[in-house]
N, C-alpha and C. Protein backbone atom coordinates (compact mmCIF):
# COMPACT_ATOMS: atom_id res chain seq x y z
N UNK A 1 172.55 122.58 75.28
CA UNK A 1 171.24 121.95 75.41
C UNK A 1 170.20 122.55 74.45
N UNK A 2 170.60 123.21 73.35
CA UNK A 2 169.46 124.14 72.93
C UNK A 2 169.08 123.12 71.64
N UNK A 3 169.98 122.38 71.45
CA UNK A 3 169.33 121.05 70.85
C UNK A 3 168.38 120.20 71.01
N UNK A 4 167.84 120.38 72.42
CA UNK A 4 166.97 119.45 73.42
C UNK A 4 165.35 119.69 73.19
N UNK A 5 165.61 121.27 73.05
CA UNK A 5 164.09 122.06 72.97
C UNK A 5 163.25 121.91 71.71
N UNK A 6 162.31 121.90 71.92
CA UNK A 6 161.10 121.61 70.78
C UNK A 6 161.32 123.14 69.99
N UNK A 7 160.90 122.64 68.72
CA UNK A 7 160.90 123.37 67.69
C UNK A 7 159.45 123.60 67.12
N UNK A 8 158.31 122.88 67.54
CA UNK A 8 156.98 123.20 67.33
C UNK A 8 156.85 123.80 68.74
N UNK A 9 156.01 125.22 68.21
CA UNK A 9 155.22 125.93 69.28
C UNK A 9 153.66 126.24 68.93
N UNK A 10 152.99 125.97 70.20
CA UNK A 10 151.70 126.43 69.85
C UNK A 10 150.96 125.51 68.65
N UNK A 11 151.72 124.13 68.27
CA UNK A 11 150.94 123.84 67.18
C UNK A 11 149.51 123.20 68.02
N UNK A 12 148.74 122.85 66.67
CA UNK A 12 147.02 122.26 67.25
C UNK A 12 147.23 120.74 67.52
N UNK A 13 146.72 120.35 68.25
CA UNK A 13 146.83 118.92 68.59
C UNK A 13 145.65 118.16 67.76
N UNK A 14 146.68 117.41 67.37
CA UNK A 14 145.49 116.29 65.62
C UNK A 14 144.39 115.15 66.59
N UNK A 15 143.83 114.80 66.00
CA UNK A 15 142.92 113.70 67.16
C UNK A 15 144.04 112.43 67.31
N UNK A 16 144.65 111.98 66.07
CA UNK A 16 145.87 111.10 65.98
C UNK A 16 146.77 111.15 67.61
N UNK A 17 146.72 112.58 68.02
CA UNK A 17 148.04 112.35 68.60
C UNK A 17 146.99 112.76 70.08
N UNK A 18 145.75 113.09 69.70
CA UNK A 18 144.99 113.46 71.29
C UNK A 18 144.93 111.90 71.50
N UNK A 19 144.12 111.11 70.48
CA UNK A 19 144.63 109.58 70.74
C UNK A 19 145.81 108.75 71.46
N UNK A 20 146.63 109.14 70.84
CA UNK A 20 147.96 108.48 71.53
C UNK A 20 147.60 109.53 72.81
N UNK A 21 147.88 110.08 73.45
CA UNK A 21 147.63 110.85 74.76
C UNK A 21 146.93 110.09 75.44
N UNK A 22 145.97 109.86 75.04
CA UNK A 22 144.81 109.47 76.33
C UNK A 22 145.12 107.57 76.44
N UNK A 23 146.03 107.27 75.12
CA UNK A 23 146.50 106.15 75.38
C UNK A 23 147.41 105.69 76.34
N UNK A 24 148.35 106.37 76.26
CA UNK A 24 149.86 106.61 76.97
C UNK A 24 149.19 106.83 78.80
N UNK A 25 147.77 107.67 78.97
CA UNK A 25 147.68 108.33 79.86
C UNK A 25 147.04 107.02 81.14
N UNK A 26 146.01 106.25 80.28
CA UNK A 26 145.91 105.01 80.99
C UNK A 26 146.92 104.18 81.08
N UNK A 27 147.80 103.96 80.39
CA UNK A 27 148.83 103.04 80.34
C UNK A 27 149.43 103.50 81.92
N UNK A 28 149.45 104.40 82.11
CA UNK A 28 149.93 104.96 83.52
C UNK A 28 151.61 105.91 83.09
N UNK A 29 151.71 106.12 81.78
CA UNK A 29 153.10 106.84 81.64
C UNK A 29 153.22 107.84 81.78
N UNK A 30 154.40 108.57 82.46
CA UNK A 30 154.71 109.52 83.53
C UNK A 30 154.71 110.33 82.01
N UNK A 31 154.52 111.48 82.71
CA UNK A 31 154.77 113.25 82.05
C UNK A 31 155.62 113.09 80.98
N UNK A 32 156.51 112.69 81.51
CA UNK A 32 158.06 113.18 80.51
C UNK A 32 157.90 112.22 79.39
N UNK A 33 157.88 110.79 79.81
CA UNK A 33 157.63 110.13 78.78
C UNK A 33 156.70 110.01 77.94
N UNK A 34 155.78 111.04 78.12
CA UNK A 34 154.51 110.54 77.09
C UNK A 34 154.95 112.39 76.52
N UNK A 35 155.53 112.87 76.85
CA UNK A 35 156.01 114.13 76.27
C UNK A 35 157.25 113.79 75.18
N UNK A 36 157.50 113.19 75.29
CA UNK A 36 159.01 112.54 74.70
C UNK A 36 158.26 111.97 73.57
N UNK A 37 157.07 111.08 73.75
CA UNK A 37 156.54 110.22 72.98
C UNK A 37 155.73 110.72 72.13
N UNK A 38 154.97 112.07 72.06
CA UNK A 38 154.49 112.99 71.81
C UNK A 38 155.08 113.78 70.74
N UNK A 39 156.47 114.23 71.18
CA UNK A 39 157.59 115.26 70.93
C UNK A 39 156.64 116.60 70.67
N UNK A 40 155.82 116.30 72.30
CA UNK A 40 155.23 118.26 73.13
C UNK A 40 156.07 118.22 74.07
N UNK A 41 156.48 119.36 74.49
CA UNK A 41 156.42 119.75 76.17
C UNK A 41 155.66 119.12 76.69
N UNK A 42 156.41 118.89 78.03
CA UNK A 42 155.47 118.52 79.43
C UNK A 42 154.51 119.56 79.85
N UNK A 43 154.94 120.56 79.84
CA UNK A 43 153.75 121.79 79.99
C UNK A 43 152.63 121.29 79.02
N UNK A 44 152.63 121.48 77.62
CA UNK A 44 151.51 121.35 76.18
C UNK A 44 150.39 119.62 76.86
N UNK A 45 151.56 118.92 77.30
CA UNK A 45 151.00 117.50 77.57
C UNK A 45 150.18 117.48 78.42
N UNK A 46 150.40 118.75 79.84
CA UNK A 46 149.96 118.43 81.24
C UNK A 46 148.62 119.22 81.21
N UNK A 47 148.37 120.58 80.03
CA UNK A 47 147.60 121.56 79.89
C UNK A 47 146.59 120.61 79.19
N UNK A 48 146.85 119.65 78.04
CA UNK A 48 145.93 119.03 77.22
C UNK A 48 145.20 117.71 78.13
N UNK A 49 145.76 117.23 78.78
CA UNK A 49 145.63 116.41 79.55
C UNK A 49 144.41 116.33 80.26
N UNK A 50 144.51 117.97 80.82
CA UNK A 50 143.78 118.30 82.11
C UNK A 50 142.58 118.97 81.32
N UNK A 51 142.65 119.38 80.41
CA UNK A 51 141.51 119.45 79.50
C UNK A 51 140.62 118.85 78.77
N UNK A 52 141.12 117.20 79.04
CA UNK A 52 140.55 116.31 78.39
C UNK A 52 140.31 115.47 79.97
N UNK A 53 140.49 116.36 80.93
CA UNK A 53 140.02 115.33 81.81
C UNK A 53 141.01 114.17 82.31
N UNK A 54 142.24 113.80 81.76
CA UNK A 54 143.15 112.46 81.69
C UNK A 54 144.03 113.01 83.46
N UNK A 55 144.25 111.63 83.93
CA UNK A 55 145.43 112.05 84.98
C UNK A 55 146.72 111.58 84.55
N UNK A 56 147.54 112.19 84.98
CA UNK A 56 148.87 111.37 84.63
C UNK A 56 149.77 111.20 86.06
N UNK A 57 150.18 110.02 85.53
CA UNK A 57 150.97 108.97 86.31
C UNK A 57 152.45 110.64 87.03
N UNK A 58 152.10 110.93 88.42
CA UNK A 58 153.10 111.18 88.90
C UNK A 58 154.48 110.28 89.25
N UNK A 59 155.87 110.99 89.28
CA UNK A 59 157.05 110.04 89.12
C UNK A 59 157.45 110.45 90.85
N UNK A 60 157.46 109.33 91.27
CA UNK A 60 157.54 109.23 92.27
C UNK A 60 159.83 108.82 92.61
């Protein structure tokens, strides 16, 4: 699985991609997928998220 893991750490988040975020975030898309869509961690996604105020769609 060590293929799976992100290879950017700690990078800065561009407005481009804080954009797509807060897009994805109304759309109602769960964690993983807007992490996937991202290509951050769910951690980087859930930390930026909550810093910008956004909720995200729990997976029920």
């Amino acid at each position: 699985m060590a293929g799976d893991r992100f290879e950017r750490h700690k990078q800065p988040w561009t407005p481009d991609e804080i954009q797509k975020l807060h897009t994805l975030a109304k759309k109602g898309m769960a964690l993983k997928a807007i992490a996937k869509a991202l290509t951050r961690s769910e951690e980087s996604v859930k930390v930026r998220a909550k810093q910008d105020g956004l909720s995200i769609a729990k997976l029920r």
